[in-house]
ModelCIF file with pLDDT and N, C-alpha, C, O atoms, coordinates in Angstrom:
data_MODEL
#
_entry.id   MODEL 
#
_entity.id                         1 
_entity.type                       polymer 
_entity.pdbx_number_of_molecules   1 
#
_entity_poly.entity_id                      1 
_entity_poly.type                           'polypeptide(L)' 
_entity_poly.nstd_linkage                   no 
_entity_poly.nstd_monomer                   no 
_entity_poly.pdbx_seq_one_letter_code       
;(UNK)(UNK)(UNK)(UNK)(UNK)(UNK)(UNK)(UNK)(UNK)(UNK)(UNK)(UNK)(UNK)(UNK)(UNK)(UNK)
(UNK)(UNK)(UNK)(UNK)(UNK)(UNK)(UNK)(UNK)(UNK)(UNK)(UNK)(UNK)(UNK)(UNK)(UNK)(UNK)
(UNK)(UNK)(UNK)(UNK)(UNK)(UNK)(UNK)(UNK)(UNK)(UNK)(UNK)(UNK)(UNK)(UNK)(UNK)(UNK)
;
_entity_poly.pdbx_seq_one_letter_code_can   XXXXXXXXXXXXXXXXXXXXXXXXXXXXXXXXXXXXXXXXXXXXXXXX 
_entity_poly.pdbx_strand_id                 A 
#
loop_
_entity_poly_seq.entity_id 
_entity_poly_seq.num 
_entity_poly_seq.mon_id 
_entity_poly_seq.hetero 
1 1  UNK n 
1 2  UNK n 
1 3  UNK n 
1 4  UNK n 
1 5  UNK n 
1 6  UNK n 
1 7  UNK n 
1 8  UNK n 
1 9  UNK n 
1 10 UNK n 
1 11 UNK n 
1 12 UNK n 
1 13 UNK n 
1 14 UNK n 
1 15 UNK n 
1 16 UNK n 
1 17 UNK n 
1 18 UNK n 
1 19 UNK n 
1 20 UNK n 
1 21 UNK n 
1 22 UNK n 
1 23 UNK n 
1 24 UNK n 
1 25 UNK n 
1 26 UNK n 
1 27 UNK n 
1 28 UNK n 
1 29 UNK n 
1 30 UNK n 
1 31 UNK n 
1 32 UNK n 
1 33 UNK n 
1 34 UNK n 
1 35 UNK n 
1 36 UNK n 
1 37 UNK n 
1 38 UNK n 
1 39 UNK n 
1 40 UNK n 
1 41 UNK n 
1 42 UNK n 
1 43 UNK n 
1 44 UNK n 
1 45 UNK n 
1 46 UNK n 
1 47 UNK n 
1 48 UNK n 
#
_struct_asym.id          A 
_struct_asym.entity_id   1 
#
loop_
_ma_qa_metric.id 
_ma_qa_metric.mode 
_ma_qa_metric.name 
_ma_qa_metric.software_group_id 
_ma_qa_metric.type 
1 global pLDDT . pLDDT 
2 local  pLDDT . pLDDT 
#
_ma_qa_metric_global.metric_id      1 
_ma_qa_metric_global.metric_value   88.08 
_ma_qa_metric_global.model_id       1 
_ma_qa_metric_global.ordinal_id     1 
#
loop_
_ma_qa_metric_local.label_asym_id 
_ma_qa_metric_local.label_comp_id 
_ma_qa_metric_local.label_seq_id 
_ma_qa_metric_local.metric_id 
_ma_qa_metric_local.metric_value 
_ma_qa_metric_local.model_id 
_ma_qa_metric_local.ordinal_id 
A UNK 1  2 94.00 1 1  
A UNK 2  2 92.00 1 2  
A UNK 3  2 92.00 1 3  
A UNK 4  2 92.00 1 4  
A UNK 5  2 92.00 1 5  
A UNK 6  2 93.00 1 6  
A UNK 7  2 91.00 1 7  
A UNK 8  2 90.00 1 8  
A UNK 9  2 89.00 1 9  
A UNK 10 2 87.00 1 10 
A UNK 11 2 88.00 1 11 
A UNK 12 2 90.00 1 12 
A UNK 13 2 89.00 1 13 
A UNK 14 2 89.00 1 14 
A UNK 15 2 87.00 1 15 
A UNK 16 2 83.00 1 16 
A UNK 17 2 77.00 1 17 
A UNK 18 2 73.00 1 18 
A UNK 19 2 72.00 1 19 
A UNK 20 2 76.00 1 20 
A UNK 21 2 82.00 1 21 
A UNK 22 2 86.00 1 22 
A UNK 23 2 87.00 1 23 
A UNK 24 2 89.00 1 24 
A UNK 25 2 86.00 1 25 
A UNK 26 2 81.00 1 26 
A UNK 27 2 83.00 1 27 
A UNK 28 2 78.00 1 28 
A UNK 29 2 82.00 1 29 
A UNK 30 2 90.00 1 30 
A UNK 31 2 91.00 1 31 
A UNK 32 2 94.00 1 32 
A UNK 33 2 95.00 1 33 
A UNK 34 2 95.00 1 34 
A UNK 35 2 96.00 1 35 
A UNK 36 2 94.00 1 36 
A UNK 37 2 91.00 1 37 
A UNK 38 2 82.00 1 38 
A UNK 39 2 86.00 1 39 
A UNK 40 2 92.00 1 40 
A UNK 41 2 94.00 1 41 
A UNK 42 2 95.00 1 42 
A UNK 43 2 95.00 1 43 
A UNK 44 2 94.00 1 44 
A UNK 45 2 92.00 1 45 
A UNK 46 2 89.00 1 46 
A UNK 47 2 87.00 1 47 
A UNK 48 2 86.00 1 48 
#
loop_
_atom_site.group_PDB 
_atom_site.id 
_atom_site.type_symbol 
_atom_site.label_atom_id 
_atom_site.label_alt_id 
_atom_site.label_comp_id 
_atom_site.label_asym_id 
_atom_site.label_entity_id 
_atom_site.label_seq_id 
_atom_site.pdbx_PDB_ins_code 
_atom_site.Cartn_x 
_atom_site.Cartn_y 
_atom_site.Cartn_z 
_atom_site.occupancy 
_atom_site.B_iso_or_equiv 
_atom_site.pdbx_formal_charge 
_atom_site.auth_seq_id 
_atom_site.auth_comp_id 
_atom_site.auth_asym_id 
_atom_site.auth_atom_id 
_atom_site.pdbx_PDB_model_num 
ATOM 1   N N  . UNK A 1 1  ? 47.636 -13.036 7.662   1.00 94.00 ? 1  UNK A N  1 
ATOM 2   C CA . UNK A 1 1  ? 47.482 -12.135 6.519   1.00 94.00 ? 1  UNK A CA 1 
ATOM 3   C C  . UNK A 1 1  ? 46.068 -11.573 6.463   1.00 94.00 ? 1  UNK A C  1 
ATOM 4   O O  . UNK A 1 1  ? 45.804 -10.403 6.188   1.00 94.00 ? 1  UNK A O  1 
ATOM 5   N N  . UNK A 1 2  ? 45.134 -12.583 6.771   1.00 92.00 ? 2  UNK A N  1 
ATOM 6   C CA . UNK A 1 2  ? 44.004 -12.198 6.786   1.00 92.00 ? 2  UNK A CA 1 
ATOM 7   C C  . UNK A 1 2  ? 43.473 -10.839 7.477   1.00 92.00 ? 2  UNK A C  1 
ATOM 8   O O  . UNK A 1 2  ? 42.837 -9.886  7.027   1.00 92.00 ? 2  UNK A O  1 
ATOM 9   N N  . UNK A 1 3  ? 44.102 -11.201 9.024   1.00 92.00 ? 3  UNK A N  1 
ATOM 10  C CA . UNK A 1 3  ? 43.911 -10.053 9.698   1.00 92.00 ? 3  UNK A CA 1 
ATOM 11  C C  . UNK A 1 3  ? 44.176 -8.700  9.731   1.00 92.00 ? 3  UNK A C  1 
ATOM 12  O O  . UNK A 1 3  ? 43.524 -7.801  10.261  1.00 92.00 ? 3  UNK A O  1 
ATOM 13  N N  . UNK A 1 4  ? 45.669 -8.637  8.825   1.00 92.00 ? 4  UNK A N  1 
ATOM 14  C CA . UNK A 1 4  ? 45.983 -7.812  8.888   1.00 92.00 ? 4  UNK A CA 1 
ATOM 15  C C  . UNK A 1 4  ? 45.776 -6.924  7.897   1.00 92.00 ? 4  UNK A C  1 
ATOM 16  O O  . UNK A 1 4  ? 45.958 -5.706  7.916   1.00 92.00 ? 4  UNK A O  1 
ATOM 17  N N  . UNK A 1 5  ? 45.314 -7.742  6.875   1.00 92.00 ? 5  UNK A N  1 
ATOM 18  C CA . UNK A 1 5  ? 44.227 -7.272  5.494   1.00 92.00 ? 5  UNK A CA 1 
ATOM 19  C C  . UNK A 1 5  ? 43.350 -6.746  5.771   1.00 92.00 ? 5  UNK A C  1 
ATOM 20  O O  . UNK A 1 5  ? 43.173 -5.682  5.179   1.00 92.00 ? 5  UNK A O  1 
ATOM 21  N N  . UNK A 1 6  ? 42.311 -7.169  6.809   1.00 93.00 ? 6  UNK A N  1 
ATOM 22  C CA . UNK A 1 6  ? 40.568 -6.957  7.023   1.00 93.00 ? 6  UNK A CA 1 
ATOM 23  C C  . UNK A 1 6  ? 40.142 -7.959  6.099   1.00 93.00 ? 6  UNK A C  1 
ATOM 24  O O  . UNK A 1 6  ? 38.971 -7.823  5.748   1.00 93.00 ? 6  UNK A O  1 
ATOM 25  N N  . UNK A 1 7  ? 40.702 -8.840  5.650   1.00 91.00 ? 7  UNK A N  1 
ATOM 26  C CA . UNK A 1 7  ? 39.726 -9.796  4.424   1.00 91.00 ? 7  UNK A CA 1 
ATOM 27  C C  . UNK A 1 7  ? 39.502 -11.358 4.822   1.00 91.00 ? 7  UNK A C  1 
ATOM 28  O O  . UNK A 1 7  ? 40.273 -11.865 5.636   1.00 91.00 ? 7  UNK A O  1 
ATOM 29  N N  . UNK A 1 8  ? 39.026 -11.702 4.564   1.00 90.00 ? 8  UNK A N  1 
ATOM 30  C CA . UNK A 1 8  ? 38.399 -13.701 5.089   1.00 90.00 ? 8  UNK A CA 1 
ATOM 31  C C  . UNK A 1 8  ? 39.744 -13.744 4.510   1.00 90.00 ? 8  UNK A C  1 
ATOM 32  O O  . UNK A 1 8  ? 40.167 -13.066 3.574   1.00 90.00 ? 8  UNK A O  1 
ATOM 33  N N  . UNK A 1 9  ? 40.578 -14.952 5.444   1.00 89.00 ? 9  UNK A N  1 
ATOM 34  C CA . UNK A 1 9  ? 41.465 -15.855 5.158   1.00 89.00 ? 9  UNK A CA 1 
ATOM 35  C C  . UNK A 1 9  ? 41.532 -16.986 4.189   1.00 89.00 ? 9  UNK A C  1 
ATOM 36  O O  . UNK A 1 9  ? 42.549 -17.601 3.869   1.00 89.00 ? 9  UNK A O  1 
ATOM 37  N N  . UNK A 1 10 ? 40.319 -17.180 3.764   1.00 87.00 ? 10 UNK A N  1 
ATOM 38  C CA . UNK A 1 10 ? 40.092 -18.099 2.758   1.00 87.00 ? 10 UNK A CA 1 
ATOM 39  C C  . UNK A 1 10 ? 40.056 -17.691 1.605   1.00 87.00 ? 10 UNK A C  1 
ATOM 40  O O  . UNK A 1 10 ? 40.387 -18.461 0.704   1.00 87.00 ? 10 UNK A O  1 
ATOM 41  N N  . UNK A 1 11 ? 39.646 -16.377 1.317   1.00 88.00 ? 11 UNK A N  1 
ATOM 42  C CA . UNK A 1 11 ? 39.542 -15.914 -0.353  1.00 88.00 ? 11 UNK A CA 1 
ATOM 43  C C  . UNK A 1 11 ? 40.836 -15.461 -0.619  1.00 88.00 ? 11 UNK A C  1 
ATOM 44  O O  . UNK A 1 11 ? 41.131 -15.127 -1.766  1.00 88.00 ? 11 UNK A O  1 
ATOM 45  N N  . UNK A 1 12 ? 41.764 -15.398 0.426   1.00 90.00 ? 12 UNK A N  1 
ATOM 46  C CA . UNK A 1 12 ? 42.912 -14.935 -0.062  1.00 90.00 ? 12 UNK A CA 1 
ATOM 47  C C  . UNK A 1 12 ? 44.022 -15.949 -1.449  1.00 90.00 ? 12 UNK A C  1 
ATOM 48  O O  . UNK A 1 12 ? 44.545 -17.063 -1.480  1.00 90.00 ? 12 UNK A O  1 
ATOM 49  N N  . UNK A 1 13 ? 43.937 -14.893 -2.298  1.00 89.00 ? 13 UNK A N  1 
ATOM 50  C CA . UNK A 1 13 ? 44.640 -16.113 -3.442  1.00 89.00 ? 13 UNK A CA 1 
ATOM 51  C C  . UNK A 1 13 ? 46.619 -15.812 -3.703  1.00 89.00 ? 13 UNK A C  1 
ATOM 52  O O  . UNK A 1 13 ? 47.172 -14.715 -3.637  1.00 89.00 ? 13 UNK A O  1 
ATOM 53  N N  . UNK A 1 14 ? 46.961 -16.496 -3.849  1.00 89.00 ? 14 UNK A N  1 
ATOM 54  C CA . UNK A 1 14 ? 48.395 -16.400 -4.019  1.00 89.00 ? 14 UNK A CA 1 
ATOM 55  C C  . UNK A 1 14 ? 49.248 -17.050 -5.321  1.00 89.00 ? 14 UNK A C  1 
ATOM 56  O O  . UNK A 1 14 ? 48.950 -18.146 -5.796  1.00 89.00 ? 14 UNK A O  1 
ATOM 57  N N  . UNK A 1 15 ? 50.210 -16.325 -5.763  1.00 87.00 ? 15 UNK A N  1 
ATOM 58  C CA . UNK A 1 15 ? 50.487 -16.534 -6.998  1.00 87.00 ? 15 UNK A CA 1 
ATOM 59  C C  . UNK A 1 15 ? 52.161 -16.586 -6.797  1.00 87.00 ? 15 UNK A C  1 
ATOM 60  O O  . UNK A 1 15 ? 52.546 -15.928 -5.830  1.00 87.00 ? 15 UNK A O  1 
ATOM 61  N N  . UNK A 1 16 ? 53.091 -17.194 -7.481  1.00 83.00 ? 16 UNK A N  1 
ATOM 62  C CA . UNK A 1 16 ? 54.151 -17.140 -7.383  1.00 83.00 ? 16 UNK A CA 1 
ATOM 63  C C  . UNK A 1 16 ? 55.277 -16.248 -8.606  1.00 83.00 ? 16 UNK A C  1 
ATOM 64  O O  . UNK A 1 16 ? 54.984 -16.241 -9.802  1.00 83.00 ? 16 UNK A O  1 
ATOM 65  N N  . UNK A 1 17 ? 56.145 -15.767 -8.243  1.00 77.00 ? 17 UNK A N  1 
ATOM 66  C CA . UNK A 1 17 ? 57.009 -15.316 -9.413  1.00 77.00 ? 17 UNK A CA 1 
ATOM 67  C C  . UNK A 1 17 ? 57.902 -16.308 -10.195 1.00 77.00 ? 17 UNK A C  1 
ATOM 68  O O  . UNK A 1 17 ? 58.083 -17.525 -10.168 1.00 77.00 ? 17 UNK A O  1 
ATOM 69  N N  . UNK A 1 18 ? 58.375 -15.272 -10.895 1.00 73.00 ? 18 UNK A N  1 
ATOM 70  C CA . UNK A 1 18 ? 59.236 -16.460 -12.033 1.00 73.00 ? 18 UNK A CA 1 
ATOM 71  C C  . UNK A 1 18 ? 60.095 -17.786 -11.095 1.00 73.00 ? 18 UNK A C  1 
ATOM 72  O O  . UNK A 1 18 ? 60.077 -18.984 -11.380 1.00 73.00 ? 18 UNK A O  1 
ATOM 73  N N  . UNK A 1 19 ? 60.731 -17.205 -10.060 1.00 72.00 ? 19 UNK A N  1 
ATOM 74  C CA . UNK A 1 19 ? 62.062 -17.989 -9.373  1.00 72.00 ? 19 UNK A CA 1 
ATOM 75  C C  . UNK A 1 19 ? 61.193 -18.928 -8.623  1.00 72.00 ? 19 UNK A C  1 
ATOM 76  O O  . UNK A 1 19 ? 61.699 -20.035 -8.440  1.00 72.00 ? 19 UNK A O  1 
ATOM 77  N N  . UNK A 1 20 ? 59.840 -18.718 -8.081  1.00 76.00 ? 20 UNK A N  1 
ATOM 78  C CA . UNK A 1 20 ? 58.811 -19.461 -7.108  1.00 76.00 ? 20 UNK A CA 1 
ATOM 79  C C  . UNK A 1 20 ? 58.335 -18.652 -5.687  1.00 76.00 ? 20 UNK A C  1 
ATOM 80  O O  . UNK A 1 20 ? 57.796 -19.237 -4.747  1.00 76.00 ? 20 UNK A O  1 
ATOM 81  N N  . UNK A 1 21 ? 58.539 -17.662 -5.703  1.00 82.00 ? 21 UNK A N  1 
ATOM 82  C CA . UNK A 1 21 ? 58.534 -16.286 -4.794  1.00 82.00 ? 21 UNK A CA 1 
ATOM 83  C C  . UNK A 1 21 ? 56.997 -16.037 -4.459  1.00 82.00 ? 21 UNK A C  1 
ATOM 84  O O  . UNK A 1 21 ? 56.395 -15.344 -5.279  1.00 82.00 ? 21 UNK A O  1 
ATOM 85  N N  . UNK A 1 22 ? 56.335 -16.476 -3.443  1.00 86.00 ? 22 UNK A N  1 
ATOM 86  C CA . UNK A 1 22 ? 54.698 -16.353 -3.004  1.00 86.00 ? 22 UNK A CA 1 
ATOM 87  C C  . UNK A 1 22 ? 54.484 -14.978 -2.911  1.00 86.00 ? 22 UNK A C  1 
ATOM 88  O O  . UNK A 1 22 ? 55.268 -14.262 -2.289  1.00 86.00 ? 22 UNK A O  1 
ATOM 89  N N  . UNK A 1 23 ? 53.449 -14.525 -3.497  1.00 87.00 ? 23 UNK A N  1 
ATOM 90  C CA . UNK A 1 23 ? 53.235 -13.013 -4.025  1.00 87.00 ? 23 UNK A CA 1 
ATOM 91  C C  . UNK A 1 23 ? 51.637 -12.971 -3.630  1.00 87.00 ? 23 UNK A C  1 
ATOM 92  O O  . UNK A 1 23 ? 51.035 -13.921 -4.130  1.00 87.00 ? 23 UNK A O  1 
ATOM 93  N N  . UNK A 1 24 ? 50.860 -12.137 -2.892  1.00 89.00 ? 24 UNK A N  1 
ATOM 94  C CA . UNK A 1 24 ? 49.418 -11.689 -3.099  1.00 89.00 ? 24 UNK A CA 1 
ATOM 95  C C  . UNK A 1 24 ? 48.748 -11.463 -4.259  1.00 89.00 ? 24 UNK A C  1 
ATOM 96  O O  . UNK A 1 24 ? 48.719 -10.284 -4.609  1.00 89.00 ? 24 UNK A O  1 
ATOM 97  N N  . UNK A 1 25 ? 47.923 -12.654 -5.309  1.00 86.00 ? 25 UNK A N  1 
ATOM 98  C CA . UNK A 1 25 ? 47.422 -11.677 -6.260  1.00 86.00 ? 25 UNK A CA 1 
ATOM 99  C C  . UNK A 1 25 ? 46.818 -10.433 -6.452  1.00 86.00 ? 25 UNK A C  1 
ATOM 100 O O  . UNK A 1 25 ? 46.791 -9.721  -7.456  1.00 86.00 ? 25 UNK A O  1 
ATOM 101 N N  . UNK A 1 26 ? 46.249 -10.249 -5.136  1.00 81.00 ? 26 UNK A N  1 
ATOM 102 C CA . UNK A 1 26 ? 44.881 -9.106  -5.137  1.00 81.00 ? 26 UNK A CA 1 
ATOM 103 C C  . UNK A 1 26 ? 45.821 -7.877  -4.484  1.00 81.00 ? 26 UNK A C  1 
ATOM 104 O O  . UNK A 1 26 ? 45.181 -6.868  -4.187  1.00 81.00 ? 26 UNK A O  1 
ATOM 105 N N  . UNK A 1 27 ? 47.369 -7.841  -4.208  1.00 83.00 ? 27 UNK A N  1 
ATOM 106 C CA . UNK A 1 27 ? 48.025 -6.996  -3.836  1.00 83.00 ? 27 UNK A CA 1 
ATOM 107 C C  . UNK A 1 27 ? 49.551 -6.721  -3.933  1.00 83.00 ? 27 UNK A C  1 
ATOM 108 O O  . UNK A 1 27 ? 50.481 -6.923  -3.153  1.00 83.00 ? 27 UNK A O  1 
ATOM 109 N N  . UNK A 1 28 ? 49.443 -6.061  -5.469  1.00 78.00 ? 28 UNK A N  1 
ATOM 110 C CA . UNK A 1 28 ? 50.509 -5.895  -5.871  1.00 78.00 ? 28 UNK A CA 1 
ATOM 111 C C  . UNK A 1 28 ? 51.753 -5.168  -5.432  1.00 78.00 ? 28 UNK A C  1 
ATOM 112 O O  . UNK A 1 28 ? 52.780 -5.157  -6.110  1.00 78.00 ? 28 UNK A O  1 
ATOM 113 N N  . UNK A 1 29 ? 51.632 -4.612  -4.369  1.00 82.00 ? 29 UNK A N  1 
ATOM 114 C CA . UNK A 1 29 ? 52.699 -3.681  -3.737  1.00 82.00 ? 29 UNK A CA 1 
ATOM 115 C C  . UNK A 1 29 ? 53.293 -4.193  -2.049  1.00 82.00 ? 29 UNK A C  1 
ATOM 116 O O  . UNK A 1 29 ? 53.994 -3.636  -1.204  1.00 82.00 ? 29 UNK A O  1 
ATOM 117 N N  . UNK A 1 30 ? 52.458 -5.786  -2.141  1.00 90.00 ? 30 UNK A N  1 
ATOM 118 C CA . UNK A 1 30 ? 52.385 -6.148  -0.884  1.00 90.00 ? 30 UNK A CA 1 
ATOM 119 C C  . UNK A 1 30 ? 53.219 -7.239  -0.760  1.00 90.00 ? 30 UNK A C  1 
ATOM 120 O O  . UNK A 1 30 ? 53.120 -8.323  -1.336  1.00 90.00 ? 30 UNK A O  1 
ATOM 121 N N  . UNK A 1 31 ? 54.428 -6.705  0.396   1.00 91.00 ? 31 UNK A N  1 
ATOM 122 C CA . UNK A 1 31 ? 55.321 -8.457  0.314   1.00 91.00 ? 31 UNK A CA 1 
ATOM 123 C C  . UNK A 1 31 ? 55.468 -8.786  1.448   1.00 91.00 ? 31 UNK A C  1 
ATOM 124 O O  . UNK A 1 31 ? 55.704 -7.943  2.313   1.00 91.00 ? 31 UNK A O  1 
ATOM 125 N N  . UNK A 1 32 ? 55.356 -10.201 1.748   1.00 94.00 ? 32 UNK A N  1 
ATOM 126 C CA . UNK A 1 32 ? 55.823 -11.090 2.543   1.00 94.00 ? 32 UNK A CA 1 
ATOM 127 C C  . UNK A 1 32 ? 56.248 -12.199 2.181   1.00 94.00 ? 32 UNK A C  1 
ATOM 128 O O  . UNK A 1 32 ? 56.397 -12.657 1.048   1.00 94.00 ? 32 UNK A O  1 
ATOM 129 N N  . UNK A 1 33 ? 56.531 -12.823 3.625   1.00 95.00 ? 33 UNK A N  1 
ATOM 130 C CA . UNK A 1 33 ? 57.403 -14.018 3.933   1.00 95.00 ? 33 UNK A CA 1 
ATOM 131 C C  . UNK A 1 33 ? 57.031 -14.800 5.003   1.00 95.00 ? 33 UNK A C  1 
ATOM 132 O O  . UNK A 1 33 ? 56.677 -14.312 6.077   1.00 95.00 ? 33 UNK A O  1 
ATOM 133 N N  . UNK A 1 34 ? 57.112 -16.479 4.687   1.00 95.00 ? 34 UNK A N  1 
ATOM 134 C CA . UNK A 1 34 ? 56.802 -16.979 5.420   1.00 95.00 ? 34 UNK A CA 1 
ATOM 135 C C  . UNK A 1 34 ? 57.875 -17.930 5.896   1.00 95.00 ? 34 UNK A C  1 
ATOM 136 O O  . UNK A 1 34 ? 58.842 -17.809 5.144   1.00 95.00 ? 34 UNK A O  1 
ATOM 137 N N  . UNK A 1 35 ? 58.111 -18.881 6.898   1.00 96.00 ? 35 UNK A N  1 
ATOM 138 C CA . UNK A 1 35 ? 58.713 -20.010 7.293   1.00 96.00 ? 35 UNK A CA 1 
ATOM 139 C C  . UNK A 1 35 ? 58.121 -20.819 8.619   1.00 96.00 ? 35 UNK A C  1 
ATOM 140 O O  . UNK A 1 35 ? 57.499 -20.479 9.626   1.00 96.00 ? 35 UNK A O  1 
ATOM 141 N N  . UNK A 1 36 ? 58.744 -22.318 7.982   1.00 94.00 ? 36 UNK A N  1 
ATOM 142 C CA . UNK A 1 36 ? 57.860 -22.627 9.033   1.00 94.00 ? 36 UNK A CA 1 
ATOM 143 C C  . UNK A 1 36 ? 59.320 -23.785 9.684   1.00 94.00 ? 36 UNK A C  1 
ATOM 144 O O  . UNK A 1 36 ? 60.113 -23.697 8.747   1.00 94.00 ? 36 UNK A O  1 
ATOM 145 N N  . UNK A 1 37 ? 59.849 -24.544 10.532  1.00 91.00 ? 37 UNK A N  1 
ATOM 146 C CA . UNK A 1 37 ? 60.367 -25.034 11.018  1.00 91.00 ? 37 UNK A CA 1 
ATOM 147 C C  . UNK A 1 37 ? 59.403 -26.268 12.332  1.00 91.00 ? 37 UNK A C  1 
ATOM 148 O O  . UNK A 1 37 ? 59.255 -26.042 13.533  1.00 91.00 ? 37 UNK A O  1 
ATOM 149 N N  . UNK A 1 38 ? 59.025 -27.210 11.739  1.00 82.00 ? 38 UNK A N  1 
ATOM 150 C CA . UNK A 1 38 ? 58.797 -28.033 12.678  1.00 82.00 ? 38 UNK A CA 1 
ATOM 151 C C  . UNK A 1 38 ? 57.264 -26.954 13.153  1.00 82.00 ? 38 UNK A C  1 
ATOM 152 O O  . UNK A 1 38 ? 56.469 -26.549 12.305  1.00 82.00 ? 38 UNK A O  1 
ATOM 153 N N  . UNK A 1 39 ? 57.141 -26.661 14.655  1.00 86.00 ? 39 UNK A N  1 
ATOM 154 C CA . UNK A 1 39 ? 56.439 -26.618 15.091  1.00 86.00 ? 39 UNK A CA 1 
ATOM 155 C C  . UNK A 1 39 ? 56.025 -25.392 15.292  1.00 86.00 ? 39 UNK A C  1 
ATOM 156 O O  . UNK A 1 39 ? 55.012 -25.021 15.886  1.00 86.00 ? 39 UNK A O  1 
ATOM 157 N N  . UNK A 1 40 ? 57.340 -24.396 14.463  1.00 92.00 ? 40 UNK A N  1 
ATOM 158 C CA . UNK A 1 40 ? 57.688 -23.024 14.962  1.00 92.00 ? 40 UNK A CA 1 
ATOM 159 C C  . UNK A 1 40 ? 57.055 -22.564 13.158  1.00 92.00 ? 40 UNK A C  1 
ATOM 160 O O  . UNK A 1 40 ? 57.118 -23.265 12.148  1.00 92.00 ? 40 UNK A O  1 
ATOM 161 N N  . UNK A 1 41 ? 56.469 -21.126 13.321  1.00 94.00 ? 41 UNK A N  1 
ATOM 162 C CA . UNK A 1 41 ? 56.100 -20.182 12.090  1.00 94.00 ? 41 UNK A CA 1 
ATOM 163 C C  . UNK A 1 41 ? 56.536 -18.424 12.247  1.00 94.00 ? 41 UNK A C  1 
ATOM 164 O O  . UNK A 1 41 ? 56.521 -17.577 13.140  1.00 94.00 ? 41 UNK A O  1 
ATOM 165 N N  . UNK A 1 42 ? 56.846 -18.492 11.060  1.00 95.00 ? 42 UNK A N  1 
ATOM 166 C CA . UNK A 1 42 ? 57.496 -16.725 10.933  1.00 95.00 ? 42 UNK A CA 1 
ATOM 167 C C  . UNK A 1 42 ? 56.914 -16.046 10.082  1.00 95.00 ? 42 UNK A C  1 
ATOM 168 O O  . UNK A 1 42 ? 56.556 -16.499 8.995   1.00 95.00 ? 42 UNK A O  1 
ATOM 169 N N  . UNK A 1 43 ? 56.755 -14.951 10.436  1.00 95.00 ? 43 UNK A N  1 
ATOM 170 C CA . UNK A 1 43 ? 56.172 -14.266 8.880   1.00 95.00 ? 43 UNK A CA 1 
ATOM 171 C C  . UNK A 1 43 ? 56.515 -12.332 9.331   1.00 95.00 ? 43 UNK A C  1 
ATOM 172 O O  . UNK A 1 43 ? 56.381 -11.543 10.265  1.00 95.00 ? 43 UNK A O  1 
ATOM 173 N N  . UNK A 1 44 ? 57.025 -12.399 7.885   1.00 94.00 ? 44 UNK A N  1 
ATOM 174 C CA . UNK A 1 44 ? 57.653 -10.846 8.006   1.00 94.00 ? 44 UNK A CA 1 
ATOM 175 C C  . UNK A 1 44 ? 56.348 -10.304 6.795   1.00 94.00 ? 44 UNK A C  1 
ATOM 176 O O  . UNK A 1 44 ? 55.763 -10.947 5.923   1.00 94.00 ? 44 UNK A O  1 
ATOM 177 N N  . UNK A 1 45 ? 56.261 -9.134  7.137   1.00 92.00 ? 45 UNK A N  1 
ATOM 178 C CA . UNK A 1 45 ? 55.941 -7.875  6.463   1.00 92.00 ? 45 UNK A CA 1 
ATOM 179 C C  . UNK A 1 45 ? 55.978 -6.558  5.711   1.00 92.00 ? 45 UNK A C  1 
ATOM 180 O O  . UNK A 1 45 ? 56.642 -5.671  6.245   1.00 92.00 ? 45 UNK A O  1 
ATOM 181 N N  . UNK A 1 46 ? 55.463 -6.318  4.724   1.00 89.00 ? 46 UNK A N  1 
ATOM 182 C CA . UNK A 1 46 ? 55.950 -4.828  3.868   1.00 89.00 ? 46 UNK A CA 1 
ATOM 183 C C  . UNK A 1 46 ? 55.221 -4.371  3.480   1.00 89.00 ? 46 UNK A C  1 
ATOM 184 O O  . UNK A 1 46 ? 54.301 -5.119  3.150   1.00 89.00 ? 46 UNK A O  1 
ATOM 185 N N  . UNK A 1 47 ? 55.029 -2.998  3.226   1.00 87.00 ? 47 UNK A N  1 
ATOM 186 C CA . UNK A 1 47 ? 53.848 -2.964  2.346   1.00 87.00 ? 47 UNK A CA 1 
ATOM 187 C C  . UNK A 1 47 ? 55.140 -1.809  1.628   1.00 87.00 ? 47 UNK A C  1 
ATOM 188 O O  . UNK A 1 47 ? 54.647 -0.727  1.312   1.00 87.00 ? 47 UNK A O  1 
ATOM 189 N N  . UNK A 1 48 ? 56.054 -1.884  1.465   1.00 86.00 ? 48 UNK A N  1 
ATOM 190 C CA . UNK A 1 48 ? 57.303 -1.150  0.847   1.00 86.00 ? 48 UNK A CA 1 
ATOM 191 C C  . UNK A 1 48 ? 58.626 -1.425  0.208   1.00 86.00 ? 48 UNK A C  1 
ATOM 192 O O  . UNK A 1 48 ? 59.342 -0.491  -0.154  1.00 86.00 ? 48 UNK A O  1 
#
């Protein structure tokens, strides 16, 4: 996320929705997704 932000990976803050849905605070129009399985990680992208 970091990278693909331009921003330090560490200041990045995250907030959840009502249901528990991980949301960017600092980017309201911005969604993703993560999973992780054992040893394996996924992560999809939107900015739409």
């Amino acid at each position: 996320l970091g990278e693909y932000l331009g921003q330090d990976p560490r200041l990045l803050s995250f907030t959840r929705g009502k249901l528990g849905k991980p949301n960017l605070a600092s980017h309201e129009n911005f969604h993703f997704s993560f999973s992780r399985s054992r040893n394996w990680v996924a992560l999809a992208i939107s900015e739409t």
